[in-house]
PDB file of N, CA and C in Angstrom:
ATOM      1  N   UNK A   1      44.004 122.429  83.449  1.00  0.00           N
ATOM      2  CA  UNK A   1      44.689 121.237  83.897  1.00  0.00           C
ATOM      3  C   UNK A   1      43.626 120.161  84.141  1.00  0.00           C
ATOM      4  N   UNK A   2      43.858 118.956  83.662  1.00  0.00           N
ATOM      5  CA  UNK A   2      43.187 117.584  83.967  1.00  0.00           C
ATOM      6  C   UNK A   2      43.919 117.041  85.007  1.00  0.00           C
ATOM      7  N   UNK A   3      43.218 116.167  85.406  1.00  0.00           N
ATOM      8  CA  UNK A   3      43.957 115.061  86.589  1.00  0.00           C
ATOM      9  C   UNK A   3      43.181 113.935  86.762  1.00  0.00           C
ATOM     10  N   UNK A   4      44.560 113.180  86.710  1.00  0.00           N
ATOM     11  CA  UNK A   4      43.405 111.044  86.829  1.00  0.00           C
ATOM     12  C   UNK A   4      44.107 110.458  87.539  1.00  0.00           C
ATOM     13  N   UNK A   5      43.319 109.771  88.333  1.00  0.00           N
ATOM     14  CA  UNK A   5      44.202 109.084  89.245  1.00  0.00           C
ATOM     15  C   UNK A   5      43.321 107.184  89.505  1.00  0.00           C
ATOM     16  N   UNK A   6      44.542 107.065  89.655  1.00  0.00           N
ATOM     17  CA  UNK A   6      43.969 105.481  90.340  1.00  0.00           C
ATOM     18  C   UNK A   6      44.467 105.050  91.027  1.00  0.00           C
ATOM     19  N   UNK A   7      43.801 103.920  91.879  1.00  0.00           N
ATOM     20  CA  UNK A   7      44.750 103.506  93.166  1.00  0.00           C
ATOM     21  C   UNK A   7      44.488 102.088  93.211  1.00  0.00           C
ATOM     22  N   UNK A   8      45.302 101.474  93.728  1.00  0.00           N
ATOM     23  CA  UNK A   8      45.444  99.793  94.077  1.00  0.00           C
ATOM     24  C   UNK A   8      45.951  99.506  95.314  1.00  0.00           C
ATOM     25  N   UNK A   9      45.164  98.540  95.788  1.00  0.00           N
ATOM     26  CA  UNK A   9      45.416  98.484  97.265  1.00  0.00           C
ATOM     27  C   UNK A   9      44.928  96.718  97.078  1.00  0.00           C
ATOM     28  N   UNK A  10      44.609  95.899  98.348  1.00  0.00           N
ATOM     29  CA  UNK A  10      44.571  94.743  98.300  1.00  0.00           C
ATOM     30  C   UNK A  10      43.365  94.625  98.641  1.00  0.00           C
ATOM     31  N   UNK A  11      42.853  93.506  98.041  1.00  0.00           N
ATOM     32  CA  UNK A  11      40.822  93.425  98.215  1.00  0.00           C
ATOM     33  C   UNK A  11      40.198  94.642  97.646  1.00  0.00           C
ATOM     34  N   UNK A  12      40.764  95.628  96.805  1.00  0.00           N
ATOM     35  CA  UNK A  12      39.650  96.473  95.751  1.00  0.00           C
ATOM     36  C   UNK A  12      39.693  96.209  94.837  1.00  0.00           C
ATOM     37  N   UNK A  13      38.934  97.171  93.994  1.00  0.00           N
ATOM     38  CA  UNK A  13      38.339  97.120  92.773  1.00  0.00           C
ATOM     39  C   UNK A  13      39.738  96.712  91.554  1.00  0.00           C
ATOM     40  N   UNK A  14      40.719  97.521  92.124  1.00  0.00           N
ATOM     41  CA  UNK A  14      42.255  97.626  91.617  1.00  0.00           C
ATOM     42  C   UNK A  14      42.861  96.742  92.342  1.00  0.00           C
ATOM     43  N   UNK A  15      43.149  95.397  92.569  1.00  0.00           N
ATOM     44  CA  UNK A  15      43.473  94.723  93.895  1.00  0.00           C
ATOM     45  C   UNK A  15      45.030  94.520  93.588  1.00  0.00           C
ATOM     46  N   UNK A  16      46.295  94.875  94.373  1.00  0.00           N
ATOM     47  CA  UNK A  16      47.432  95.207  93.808  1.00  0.00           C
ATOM     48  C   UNK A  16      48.179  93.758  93.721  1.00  0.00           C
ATOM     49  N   UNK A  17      46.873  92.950  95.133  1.00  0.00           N
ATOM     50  CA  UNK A  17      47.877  91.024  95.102  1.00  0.00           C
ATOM     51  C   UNK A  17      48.031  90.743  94.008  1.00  0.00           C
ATOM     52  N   UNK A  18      47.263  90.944  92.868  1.00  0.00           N
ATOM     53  CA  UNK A  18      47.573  90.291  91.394  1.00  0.00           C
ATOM     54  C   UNK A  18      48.092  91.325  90.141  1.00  0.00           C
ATOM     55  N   UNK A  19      49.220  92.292  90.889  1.00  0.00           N
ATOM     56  CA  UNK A  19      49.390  92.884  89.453  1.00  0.00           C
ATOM     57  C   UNK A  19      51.133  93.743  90.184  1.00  0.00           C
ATOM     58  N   UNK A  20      51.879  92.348  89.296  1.00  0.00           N
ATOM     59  CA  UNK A  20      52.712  92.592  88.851  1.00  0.00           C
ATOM     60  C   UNK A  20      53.824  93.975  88.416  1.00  0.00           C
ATOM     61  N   UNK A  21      52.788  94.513  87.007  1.00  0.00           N
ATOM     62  CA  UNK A  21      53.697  95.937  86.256  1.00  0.00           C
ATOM     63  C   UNK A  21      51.719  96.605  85.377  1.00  0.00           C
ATOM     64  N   UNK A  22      52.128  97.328  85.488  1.00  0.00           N
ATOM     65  CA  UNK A  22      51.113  98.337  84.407  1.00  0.00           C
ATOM     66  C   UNK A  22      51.805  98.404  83.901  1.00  0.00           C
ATOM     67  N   UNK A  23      51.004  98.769  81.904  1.00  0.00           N
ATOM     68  CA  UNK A  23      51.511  99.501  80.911  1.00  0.00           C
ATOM     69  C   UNK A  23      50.404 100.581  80.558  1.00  0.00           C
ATOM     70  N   UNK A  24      50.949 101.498  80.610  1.00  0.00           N
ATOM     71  CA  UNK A  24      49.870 102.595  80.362  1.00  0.00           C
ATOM     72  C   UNK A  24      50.020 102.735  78.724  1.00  0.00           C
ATOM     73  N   UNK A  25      48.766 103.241  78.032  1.00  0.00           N
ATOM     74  CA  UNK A  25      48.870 104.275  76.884  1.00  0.00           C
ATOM     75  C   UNK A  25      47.741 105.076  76.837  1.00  0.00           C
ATOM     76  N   UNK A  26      48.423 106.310  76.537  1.00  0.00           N
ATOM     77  CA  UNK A  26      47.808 107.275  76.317  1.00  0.00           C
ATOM     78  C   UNK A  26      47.184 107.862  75.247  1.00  0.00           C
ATOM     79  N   UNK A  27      45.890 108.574  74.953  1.00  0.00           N
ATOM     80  CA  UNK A  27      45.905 108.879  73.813  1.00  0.00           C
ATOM     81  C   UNK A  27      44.790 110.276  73.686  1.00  0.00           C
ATOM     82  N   UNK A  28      45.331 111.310  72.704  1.00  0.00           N
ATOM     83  CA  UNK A  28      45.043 112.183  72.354  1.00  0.00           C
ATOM     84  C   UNK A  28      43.702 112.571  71.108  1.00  0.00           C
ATOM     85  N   UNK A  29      42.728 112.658  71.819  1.00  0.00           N
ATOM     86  CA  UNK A  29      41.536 112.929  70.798  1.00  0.00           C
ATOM     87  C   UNK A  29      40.815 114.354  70.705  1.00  0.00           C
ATOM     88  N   UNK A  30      41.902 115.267  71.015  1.00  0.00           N
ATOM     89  CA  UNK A  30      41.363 116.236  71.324  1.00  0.00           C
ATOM     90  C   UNK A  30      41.920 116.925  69.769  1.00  0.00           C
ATOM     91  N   UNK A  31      41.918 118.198  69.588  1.00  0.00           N
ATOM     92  CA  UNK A  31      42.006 119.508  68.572  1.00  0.00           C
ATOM     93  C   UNK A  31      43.626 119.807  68.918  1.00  0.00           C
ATOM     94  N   UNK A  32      44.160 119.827  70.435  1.00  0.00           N
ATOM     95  CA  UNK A  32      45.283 120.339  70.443  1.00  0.00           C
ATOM     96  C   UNK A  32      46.305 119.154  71.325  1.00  0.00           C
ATOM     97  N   UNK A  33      47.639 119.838  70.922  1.00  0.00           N
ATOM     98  CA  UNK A  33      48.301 118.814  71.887  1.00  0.00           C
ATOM     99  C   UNK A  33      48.784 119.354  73.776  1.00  0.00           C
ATOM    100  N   UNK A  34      48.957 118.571  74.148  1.00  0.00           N
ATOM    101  CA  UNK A  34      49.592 118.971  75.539  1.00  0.00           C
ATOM    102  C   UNK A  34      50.729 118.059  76.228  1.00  0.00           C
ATOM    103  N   UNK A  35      51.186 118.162  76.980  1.00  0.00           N
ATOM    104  CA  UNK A  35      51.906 117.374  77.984  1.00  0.00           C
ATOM    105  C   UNK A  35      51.204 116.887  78.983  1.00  0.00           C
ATOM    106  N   UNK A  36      51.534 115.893  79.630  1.00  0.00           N
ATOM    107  CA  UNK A  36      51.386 115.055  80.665  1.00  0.00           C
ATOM    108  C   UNK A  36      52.200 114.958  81.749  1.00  0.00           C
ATOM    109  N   UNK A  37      52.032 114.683  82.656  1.00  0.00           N
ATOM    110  CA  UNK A  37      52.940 114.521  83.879  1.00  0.00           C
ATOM    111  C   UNK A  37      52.544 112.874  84.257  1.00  0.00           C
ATOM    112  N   UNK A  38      53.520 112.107  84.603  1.00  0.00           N
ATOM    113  CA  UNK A  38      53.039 110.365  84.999  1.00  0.00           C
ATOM    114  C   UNK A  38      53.528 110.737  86.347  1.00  0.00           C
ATOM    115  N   UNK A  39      53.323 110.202  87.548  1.00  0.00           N
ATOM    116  CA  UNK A  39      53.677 109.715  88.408  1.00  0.00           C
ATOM    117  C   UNK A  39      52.966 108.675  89.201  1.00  0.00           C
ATOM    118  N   UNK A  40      53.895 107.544  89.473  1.00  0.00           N
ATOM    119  CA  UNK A  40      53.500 106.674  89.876  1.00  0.00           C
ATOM    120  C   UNK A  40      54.556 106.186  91.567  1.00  0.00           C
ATOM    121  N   UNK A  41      53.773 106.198  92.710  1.00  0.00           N
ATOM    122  CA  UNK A  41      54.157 106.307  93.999  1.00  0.00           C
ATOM    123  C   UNK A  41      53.153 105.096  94.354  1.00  0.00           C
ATOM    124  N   UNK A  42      54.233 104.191  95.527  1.00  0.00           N
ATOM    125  CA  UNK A  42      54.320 103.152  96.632  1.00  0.00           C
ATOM    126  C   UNK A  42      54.134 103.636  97.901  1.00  0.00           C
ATOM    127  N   UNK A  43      53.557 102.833  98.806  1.00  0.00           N
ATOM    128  CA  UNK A  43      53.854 103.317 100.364  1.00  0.00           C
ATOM    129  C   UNK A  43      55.558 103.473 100.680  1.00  0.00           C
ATOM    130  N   UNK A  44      56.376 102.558 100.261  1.00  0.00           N
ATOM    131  CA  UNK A  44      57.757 102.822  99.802  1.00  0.00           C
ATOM    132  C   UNK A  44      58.406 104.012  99.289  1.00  0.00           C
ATOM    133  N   UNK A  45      57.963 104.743  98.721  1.00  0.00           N
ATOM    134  CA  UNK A  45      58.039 106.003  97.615  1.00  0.00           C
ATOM    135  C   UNK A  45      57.646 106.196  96.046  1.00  0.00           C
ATOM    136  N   UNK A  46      58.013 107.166  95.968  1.00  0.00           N
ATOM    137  CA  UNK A  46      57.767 107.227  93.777  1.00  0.00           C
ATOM    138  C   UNK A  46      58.794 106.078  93.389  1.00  0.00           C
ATOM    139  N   UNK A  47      57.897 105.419  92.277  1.00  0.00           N
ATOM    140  CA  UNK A  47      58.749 104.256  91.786  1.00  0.00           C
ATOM    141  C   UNK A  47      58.994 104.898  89.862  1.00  0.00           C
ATOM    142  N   UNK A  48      58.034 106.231  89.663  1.00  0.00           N
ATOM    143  CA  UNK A  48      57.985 106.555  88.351  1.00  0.00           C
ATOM    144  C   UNK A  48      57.438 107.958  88.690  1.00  0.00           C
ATOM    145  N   UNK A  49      58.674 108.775  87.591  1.00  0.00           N
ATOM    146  CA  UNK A  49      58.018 110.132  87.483  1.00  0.00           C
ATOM    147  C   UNK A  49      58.457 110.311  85.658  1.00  0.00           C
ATOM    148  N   UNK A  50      57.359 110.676  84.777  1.00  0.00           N
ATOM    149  CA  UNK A  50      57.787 110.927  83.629  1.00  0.00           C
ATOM    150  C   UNK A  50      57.103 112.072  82.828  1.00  0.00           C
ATOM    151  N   UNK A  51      57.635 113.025  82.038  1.00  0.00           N
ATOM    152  CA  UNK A  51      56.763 114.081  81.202  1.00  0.00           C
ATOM    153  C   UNK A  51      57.170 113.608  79.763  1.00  0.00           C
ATOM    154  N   UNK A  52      55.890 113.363  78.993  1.00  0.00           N
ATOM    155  CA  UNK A  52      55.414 113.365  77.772  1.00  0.00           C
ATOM    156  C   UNK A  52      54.689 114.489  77.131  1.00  0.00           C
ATOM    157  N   UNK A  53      55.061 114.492  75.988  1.00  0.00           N
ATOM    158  CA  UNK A  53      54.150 115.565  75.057  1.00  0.00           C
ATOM    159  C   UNK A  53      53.238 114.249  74.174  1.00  0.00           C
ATOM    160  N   UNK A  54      51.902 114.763  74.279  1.00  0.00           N
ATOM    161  CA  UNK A  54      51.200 114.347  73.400  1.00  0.00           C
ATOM    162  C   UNK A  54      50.297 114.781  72.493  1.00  0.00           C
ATOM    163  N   UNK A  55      51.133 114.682  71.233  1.00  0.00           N
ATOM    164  CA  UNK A  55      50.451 115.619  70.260  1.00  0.00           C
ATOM    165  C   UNK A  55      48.998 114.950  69.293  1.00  0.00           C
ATOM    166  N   UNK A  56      48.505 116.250  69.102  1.00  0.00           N
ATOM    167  CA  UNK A  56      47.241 115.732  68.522  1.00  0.00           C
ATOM    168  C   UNK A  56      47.164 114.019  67.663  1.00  0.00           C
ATOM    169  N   UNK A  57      45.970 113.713  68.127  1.00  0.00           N
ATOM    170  CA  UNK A  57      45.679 112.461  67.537  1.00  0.00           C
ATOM    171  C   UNK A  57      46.677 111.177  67.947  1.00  0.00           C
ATOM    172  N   UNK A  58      47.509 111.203  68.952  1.00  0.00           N
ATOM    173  CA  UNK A  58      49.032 110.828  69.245  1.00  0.00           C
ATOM    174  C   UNK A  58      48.559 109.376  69.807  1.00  0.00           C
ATOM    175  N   UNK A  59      48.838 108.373  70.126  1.00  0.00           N
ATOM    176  CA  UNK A  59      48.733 107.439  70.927  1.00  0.00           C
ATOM    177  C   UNK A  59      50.539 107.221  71.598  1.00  0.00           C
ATOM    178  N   UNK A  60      50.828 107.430  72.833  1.00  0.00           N
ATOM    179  CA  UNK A  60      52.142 107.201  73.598  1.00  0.00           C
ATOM    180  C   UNK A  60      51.843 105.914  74.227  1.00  0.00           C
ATOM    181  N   UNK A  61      52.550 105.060  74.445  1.00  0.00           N
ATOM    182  CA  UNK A  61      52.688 103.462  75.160  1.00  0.00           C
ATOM    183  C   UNK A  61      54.343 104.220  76.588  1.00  0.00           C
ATOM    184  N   UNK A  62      53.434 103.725  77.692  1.00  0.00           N
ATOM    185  CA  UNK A  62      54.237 103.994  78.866  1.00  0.00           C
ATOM    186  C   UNK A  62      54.499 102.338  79.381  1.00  0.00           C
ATOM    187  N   UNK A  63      55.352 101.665  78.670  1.00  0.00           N
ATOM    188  CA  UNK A  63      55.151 100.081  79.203  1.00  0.00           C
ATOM    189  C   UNK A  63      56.118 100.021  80.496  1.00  0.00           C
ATOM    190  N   UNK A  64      55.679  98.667  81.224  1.00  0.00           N
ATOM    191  CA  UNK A  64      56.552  98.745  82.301  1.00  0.00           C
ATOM    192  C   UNK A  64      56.874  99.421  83.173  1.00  0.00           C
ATOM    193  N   UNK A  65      55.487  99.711  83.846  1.00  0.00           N
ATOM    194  CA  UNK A  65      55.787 100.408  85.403  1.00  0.00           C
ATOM    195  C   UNK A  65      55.610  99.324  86.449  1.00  0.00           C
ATOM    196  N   UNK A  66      56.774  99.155  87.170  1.00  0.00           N
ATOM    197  CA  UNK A  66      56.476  97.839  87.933  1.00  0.00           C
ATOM    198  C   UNK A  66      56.144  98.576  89.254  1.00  0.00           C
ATOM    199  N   UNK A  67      55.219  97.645  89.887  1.00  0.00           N
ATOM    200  CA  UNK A  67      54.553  97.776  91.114  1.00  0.00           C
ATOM    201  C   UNK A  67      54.762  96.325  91.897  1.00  0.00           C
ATOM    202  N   UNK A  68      55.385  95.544  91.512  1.00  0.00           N
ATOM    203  CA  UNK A  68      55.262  94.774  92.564  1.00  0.00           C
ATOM    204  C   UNK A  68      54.765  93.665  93.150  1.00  0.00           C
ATOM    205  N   UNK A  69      53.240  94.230  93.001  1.00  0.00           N
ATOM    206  CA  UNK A  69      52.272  93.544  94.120  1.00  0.00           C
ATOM    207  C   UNK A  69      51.981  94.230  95.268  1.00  0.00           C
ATOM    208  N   UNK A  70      52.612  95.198  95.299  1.00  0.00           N
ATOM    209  CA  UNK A  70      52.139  96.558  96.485  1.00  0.00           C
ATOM    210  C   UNK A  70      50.798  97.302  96.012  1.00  0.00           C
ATOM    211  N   UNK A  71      50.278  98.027  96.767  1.00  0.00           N
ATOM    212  CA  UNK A  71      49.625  99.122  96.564  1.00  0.00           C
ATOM    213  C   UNK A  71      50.311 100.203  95.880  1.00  0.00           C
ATOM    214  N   UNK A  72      49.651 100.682  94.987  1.00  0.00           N
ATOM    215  CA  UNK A  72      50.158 101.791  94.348  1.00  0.00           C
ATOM    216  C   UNK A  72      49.167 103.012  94.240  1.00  0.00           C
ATOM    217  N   UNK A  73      49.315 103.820  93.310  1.00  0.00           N
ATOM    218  CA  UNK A  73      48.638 105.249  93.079  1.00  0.00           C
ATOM    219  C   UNK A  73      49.364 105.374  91.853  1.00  0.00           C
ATOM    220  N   UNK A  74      48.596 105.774  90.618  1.00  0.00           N
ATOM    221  CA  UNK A  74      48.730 106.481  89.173  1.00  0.00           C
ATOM    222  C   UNK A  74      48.434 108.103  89.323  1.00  0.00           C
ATOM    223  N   UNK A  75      49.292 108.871  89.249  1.00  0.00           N
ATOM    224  CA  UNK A  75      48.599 110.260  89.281  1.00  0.00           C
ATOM    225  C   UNK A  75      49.472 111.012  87.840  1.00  0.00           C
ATOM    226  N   UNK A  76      47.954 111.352  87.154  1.00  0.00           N
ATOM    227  CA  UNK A  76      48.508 111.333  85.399  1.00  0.00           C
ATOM    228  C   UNK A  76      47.797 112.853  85.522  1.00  0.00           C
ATOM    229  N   UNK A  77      48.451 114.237  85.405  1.00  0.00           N
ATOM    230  CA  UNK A  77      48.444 115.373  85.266  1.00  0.00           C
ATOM    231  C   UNK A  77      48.281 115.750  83.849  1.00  0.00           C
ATOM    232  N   UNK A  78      47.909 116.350  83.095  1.00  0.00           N
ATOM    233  CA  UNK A  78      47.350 117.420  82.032  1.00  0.00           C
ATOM    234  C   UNK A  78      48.387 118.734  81.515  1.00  0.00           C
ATOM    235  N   UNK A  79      47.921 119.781  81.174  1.00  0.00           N
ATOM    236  CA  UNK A  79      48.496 120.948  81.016  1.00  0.00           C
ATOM    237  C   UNK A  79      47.122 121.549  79.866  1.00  0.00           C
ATOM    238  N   UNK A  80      46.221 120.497  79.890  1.00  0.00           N
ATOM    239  CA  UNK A  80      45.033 120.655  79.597  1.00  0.00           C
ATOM    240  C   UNK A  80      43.855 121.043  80.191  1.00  0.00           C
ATOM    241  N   UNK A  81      42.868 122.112  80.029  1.00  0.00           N
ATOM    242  CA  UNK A  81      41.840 121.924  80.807  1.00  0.00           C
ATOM    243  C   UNK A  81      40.700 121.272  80.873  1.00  0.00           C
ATOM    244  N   UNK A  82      40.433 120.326  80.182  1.00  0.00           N
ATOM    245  CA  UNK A  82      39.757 119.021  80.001  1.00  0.00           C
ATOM    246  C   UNK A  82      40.109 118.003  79.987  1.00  0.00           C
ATOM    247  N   UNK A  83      39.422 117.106  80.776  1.00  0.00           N
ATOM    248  CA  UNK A  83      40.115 115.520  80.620  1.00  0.00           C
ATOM    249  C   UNK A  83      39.266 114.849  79.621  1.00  0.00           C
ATOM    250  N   UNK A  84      38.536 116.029  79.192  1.00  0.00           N
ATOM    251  CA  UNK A  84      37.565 114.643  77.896  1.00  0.00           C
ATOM    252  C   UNK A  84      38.218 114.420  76.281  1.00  0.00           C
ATOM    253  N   UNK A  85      39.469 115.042  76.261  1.00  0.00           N
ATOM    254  CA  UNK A  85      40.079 114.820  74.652  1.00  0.00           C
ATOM    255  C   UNK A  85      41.524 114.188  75.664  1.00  0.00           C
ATOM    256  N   UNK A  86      41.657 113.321  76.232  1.00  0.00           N
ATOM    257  CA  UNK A  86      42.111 111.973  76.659  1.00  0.00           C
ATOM    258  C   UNK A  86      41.914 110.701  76.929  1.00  0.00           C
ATOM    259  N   UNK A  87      42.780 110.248  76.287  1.00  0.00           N
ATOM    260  CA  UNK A  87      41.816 108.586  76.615  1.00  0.00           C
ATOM    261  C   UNK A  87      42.896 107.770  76.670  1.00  0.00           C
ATOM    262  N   UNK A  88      42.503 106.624  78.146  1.00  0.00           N
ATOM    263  CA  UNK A  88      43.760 106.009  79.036  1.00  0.00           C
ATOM    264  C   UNK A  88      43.302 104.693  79.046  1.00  0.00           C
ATOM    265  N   UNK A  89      44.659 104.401  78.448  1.00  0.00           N
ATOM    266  CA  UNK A  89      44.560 102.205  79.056  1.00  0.00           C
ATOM    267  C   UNK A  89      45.497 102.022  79.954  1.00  0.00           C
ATOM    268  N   UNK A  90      45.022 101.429  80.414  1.00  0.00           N
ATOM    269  CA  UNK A  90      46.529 100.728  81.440  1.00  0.00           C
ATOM    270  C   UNK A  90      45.661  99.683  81.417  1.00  0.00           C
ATOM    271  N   UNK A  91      47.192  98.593  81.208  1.00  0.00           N
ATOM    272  CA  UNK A  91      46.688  97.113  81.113  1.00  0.00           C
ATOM    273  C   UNK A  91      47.777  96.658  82.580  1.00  0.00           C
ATOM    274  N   UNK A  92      46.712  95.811  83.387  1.00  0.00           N
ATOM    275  CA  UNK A  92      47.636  95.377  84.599  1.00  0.00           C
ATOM    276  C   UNK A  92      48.496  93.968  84.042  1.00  0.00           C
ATOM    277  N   UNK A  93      49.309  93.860  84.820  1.00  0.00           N
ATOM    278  CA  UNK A  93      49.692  92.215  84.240  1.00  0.00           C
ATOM    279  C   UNK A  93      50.419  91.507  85.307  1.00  0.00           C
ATOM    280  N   UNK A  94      49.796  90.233  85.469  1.00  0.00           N
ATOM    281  CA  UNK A  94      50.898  89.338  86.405  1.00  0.00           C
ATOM    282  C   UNK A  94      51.613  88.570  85.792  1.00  0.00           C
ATOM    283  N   UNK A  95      52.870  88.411  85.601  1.00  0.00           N
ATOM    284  CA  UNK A  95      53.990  87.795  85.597  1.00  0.00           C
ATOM    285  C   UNK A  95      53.748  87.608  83.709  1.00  0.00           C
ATOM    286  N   UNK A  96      53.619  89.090  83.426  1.00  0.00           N
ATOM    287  CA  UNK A  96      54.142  89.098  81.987  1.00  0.00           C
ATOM    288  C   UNK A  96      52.126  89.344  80.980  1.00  0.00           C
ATOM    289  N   UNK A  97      51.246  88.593  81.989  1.00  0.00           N
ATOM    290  CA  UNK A  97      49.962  88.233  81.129  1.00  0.00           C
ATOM    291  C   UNK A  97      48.780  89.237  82.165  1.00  0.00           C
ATOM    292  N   UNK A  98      48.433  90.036  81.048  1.00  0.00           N
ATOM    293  CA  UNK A  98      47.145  91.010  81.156  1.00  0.00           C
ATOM    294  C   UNK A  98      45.959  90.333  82.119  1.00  0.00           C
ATOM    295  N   UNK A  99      45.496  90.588  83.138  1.00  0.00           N
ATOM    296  CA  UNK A  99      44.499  90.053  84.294  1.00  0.00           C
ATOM    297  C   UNK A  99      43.693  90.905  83.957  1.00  0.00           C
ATOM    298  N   UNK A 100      43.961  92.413  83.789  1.00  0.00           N
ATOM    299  CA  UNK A 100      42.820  93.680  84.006  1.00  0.00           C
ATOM    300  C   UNK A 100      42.775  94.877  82.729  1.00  0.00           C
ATOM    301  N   UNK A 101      42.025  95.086  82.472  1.00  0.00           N
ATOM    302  CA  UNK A 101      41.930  95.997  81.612  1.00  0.00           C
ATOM    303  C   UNK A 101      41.334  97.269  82.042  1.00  0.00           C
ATOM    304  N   UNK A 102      41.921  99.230  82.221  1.00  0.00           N
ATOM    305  CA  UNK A 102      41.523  99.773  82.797  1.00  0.00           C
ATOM    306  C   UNK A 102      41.220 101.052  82.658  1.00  0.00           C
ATOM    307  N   UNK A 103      40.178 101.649  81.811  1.00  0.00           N
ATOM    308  CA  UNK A 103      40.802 102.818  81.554  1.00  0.00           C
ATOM    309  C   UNK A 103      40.230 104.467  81.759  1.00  0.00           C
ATOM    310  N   UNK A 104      40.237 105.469  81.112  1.00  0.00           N
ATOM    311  CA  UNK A 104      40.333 106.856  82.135  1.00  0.00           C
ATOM    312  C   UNK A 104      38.653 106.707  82.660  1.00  0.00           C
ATOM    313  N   UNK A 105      37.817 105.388  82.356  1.00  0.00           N
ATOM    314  CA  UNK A 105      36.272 105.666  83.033  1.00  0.00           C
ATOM    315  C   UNK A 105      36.592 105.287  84.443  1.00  0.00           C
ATOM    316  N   UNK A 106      37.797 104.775  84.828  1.00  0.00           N
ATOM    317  CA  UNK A 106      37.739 103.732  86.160  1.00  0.00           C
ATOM    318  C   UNK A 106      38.977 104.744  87.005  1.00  0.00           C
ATOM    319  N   UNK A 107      39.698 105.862  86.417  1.00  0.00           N
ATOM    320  CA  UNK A 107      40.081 106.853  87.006  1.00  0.00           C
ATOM    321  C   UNK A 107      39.581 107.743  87.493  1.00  0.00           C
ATOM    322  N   UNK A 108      39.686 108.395  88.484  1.00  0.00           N
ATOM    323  CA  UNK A 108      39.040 109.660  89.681  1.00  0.00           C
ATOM    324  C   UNK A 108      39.642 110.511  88.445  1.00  0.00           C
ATOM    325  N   UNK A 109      38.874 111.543  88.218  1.00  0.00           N
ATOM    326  CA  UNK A 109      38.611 112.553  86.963  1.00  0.00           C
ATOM    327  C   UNK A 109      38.694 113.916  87.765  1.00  0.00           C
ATOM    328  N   UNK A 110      39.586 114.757  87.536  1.00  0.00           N
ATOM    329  CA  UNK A 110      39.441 115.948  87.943  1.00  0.00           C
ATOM    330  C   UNK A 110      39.401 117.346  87.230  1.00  0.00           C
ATOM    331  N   UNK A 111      39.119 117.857  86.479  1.00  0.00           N
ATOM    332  CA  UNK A 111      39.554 119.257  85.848  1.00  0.00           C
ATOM    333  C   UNK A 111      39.369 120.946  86.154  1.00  0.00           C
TER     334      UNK A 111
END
């Protein structure tokens, strides 16, 4: 199992005052395929829970996870035991237009 996570809060690196919705995509550079787990949670609660299969060589587009302008948390699960044959964008956006560009180097990496 892999695990990535990111977080947004106000005044960090991820600062949530200017971001609107993420669009995630995912993509598969590994030999085999796996599933994913998305969840995406508010101090409010989960605003997104989703399972994807992503098969070899695959690129998946997760558009439109809205956040708000709150703090959030991305927690993107595996069924893999490496997170190095994955590779993650999430593009932030305020009010429709890309501010941030972000991807699995700027996620907490776990396997």
């Amino acid at each position: 199992m892999s695990v990535f996570r990111l977080e947004a809060a106000p005044y960090t690196k991820v600062d949530s005052r200017y971001i609107e919705s993420v669009d995630l995509t995912v993509s598969n550079i590994g030999a085999e395929p796996y599933e994913m787990l998305i969840h995406g949670y508010k101090p409010e609660g989960v605003f997104h829970v989703g399972l994807i299969h992503v098969p070899v060589g695959a690129v998946m587009s997760i558009p439109g996870l809205m956040t708000q302008y709150s703090s959030f948390g991305l927690l993107l699960v595996t069924n893999y035991h490496t997170f190095h044959t994955t590779g993650i964008t999430a593009h932030v956006k305020n009010h429709g237009a890309v501010v941030a560009v972000f991807t699995q180097e700027d996620f907490t990496r776990m396997h």
